[in-house]
Protein backbone atom coordinates (compact mmCIF):
# COMPACT_ATOMS: atom_id res chain seq x y z
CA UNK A 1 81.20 94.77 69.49
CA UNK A 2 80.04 95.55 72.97
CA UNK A 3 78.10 92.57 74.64
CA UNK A 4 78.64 88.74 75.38
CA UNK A 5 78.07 86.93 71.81
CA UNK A 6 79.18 83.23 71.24
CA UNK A 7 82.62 84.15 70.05
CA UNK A 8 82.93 85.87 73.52
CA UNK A 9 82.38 82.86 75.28
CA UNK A 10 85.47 81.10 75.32
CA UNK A 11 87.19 84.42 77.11
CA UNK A 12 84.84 84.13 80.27
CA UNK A 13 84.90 80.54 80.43
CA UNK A 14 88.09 81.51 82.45
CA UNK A 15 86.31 84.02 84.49
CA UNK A 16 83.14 82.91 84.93
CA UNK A 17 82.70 80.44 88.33
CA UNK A 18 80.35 78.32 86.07
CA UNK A 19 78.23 78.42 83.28
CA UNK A 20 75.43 81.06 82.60
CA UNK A 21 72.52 82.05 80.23
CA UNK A 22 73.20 84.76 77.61
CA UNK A 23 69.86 87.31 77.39
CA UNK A 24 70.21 89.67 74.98
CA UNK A 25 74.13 89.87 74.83
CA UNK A 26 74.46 90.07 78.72
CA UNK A 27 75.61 86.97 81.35
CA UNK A 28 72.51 86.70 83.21
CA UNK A 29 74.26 85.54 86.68
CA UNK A 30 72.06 87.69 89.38
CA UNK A 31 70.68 85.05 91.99
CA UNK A 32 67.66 86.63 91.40
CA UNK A 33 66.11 84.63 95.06
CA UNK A 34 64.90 86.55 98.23
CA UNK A 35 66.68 86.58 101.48
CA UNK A 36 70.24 85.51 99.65
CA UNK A 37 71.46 89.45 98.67
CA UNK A 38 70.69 92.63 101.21
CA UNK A 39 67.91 94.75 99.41
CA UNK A 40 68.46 96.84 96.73
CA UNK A 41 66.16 99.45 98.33
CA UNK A 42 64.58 102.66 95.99
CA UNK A 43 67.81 103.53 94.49
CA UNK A 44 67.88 100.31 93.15
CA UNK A 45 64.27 100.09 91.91
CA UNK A 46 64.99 103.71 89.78
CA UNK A 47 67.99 102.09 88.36
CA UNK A 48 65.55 99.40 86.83
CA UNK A 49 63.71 102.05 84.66
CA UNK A 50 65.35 102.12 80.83
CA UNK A 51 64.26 106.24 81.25
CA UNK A 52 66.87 106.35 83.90
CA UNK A 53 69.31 104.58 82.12
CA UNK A 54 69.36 106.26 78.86
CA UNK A 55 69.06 109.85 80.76
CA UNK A 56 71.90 108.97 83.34
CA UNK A 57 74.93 110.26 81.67
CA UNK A 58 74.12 113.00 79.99
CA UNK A 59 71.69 114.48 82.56
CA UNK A 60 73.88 113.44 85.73
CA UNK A 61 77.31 111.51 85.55
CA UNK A 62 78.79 114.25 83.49
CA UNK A 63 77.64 117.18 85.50
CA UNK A 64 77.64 115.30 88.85
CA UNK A 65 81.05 115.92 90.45
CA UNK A 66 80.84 119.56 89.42
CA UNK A 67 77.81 119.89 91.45
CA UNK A 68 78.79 117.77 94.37
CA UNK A 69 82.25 119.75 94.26
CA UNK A 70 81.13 123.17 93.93
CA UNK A 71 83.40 123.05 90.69
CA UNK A 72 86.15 122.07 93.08
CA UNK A 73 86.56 118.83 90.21
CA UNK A 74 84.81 117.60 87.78
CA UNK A 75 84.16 114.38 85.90
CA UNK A 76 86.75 114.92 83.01
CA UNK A 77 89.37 115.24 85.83
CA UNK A 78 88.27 112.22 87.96
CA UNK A 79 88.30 109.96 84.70
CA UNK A 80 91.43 111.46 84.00
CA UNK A 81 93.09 110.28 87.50
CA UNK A 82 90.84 107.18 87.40
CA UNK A 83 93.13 106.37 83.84
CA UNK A 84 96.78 107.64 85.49
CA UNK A 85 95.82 105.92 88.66
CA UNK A 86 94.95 101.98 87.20
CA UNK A 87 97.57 102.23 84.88
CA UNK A 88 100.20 103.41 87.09
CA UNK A 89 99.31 100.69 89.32
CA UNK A 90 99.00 97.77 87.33
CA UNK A 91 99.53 98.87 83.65
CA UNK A 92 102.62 100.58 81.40
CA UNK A 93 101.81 104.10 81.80
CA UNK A 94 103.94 105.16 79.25
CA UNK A 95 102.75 102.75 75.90
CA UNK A 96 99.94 104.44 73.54
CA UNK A 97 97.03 102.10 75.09
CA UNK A 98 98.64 101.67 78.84
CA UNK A 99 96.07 98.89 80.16
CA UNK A 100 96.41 96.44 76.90
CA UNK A 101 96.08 92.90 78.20
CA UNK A 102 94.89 93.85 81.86
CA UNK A 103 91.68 92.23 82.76
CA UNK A 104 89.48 94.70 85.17
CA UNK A 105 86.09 94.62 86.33
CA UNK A 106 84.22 97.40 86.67
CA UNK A 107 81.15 97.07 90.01
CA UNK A 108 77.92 98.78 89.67
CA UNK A 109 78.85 99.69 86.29
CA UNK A 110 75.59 101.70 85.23
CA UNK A 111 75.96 103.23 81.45
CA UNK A 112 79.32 102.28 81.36
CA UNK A 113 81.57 105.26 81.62
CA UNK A 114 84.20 104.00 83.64
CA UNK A 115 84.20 100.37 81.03
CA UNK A 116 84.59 102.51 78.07
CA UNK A 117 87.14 104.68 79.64
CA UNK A 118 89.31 102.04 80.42
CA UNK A 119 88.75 99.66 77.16
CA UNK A 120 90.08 102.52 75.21
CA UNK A 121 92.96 102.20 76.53
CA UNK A 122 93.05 98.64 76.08
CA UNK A 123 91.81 96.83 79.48
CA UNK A 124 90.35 93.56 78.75
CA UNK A 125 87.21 94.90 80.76
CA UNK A 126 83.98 92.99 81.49
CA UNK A 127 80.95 95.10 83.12
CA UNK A 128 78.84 94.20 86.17
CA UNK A 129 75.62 95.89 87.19
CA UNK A 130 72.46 94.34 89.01
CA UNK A 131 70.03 96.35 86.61
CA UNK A 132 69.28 94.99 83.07
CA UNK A 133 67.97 98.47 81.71
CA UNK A 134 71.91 99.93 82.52
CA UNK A 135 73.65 96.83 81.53
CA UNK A 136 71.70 97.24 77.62
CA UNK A 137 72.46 100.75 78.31
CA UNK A 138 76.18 100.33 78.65
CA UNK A 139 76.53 97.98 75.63
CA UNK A 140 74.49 100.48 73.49
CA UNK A 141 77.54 103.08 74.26
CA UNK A 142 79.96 100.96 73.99
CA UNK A 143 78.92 99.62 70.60
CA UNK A 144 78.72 103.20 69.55
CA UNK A 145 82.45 103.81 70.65
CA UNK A 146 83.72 100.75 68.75
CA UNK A 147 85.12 99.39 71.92
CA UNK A 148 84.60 95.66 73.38
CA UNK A 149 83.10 95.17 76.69
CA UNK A 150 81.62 91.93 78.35
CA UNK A 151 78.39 92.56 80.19
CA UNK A 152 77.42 90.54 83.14
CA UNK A 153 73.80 91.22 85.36
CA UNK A 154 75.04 90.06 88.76
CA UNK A 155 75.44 91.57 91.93
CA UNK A 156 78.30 93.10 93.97
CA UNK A 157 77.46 90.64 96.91
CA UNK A 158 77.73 87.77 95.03
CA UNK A 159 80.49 87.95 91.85
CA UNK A 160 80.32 85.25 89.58
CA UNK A 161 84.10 84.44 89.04
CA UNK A 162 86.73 82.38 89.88
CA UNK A 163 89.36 84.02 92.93
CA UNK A 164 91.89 85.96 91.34
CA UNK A 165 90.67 86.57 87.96
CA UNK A 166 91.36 90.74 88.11
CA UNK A 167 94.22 92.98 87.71
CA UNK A 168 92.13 95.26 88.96
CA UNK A 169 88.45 96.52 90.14
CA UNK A 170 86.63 100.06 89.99
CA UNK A 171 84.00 100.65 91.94
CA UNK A 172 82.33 104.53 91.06
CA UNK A 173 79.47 105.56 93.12
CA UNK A 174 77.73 102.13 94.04
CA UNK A 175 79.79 102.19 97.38
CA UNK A 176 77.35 105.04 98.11
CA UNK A 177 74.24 102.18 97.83
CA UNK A 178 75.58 99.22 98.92
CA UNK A 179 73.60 97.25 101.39
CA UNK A 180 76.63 95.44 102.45
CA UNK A 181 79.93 96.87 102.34
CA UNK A 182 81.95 94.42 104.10
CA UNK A 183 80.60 91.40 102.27
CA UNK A 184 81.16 93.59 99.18
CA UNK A 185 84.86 94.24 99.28
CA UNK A 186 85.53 90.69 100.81
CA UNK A 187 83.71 89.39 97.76
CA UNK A 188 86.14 92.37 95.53
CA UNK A 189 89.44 90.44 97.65
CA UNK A 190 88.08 87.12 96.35
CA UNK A 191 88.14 88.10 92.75
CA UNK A 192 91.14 90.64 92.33
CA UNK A 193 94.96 88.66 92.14
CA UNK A 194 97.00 89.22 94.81
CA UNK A 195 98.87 92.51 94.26
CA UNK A 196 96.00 93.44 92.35
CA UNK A 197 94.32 97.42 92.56
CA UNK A 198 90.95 98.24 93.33
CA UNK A 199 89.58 101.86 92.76
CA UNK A 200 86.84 103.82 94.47
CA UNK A 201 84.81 107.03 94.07
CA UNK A 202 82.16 107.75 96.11
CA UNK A 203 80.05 110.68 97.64
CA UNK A 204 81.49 110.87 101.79
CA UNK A 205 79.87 112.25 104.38
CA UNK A 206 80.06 115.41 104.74
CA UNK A 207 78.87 118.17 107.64
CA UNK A 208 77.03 121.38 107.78
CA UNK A 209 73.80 121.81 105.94
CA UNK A 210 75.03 118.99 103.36
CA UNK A 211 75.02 116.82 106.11
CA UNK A 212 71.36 117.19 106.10
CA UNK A 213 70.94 116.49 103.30
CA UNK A 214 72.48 113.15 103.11
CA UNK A 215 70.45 112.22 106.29
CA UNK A 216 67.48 112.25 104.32
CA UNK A 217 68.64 110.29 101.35
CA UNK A 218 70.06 107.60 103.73
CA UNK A 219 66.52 107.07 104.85
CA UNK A 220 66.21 105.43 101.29
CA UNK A 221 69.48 103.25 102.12
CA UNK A 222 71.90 105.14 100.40
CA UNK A 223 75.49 105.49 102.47
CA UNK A 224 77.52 108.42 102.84
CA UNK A 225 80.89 107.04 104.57
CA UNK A 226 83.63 109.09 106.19
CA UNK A 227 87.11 107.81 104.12
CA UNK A 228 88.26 106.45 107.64
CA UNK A 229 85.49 103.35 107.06
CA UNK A 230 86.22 102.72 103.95
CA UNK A 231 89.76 102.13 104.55
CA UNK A 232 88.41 99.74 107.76
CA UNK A 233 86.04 97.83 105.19
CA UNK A 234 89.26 97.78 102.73
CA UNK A 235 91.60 96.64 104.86
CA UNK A 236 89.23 94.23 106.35
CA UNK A 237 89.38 92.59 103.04
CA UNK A 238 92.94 92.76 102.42
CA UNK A 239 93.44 95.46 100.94
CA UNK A 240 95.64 98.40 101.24
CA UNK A 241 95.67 102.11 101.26
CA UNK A 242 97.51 103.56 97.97
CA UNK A 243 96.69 107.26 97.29
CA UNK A 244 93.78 109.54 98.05
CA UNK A 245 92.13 112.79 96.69
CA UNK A 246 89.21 114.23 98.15
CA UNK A 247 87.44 117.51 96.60
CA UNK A 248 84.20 118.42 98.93
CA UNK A 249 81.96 115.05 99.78
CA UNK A 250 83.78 113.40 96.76
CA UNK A 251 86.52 110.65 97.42
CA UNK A 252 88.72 108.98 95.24
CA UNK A 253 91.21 105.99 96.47
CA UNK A 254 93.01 103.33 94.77
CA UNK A 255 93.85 100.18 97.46
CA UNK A 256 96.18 97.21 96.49
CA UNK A 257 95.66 93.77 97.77
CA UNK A 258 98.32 92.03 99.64
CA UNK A 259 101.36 93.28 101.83
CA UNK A 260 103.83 95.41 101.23
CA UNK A 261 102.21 98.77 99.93
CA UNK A 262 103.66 101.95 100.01
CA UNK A 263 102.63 104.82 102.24
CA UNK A 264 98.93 106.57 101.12
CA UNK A 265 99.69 109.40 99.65
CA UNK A 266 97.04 112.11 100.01
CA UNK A 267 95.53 114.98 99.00
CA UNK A 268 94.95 118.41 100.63
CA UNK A 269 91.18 118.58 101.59
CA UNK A 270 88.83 120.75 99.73
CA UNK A 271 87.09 123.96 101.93
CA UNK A 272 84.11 122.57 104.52
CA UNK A 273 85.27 119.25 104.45
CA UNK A 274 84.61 117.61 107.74
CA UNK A 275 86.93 118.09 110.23
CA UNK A 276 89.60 114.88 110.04
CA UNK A 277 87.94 112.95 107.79
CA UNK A 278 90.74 113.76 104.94
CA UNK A 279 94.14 112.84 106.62
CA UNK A 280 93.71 108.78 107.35
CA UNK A 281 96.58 106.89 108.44
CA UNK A 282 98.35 104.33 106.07
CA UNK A 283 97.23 101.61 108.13
């Protein structure tokens, strides 16, 4: 059963940094106190709305990387390398449910998709999200599925667990409205064990006349990084570069954290990308 009961509890007394009210089946661990987080901004006050939650998957995650791409990818195939990337990294790629007894956290989680994703295929997962509406949101689904996933209201500035608690991290498009990245993935090196993976997907910036475009939505505090600063923010942190695809604005990268990982391998490019943003070094 999706959610944080009772019987739950004794599984994140080992990842929880202390004790926390329950509300409703979620860890209620936000700070919740002015001036302590960077603002969440108007992305972050739609996100609050149960409307948006319930309508966010079927109206947008599903069709979103289609539309960003151009039909260059789409959302089947990014869950689809998401699955082969993780488990490659840090699971048995091979076995029936590759991720069984890997503990991953999953940032910004909205509805879920990523969680349920990787819980079917056995990841001990527990869900994070600032917004209470997504968090009910993503237990609702995963109840439906049948699948088990701890839900915890917190934010990515300030994780509530002990260091090195996670195999591994996903982060989807919340790198797009972070307020602050750096603090963000140092708080993502705290949590994730050395040798640990962390994934990211997120909409990049881009040039022409969709570079306009994302000028006016960062007015509202939304980000649109070239790859190049997200591997500076990464590495920053400790982490470092594994593989890369790009198709359009959209990025996907998986970064381990610790020494001694192999050269990035990387992907071709998509049409109208901007010029050198696709081919970082493995630095």
């Amino acid at each position: 059963m999706a959610g944080t009961s009772d019987a739950d509890r004794p599984r994140l007394a080992d990842v929880l940094d202390r004790a926390y009210p329950v509300r409703d089946g979620i860890v209620e661990a936000h700070p919740g106190r002015a001036g302590e987080l960077p603002p969440r901004g108007p992305a972050g006050w739609v996100n609050d709305s149960a409307l948006t939650a319930r309508a966010y998957e079927p109206l947008w995650r599903h069709r979103s990387l289609g539309l960003l791409t151009r039909g260059a990818t789409s959302t089947a195939h990014e869950l689809r390398t998401l699955r082969a990337w993780v488990a490659g990294a840090v699971g048995a790629p091979a076995d029936p449910r590759p991720l069984a007894g890997v503990r991953v956290l999953d940032v910004g989680c909205s509805a879920g998709l990523y969680a349920r994703t990787l819980a079917a295929d056995g990841a001990d997962m527990v869900a994070l999200d600032a917004s209470r509406a997504f968090l009910r949101e993503a237990g609702r689904r995963a109840a439906r599925a049948g699948l088990d996933v701890a839900l915890v209201r917190a934010d990515a500035h300030a994780l509530p667990f002990v260091a090195d608690t996670f195999d591994a991290a996903v982060l989807g498009a919340t790198l797009n409205e972070l307020g602050d990245p750096p603090r963000a993935f140092a708080e993502l090196a705290r949590v994730v064990r050395p040798g640990g993976v962390l994934w990211t997907m997120y909409a990049a910036r881009a040039a022409g006349v969709a570079r306009a475009g994302q000028a006016l939505l960062e007015r509202g505090g939304t980000r649109f990084p070239a790859p190049e600063q997200v591997d500076a923010w990464a590495a920053a942190a400790g982490f470092a570069p594994l593989r890369r695809a790009t198709h359009g604005p959209v990025a996907l990268a998986l970064y381990r954290l610790g020494a001694g990982a192999p050269p990035l391998a990387v992907s071709s490019p998509s049409p109208g990308w901007e010029a050198g943003s696709g081919q970082p070094s493995a630095t």
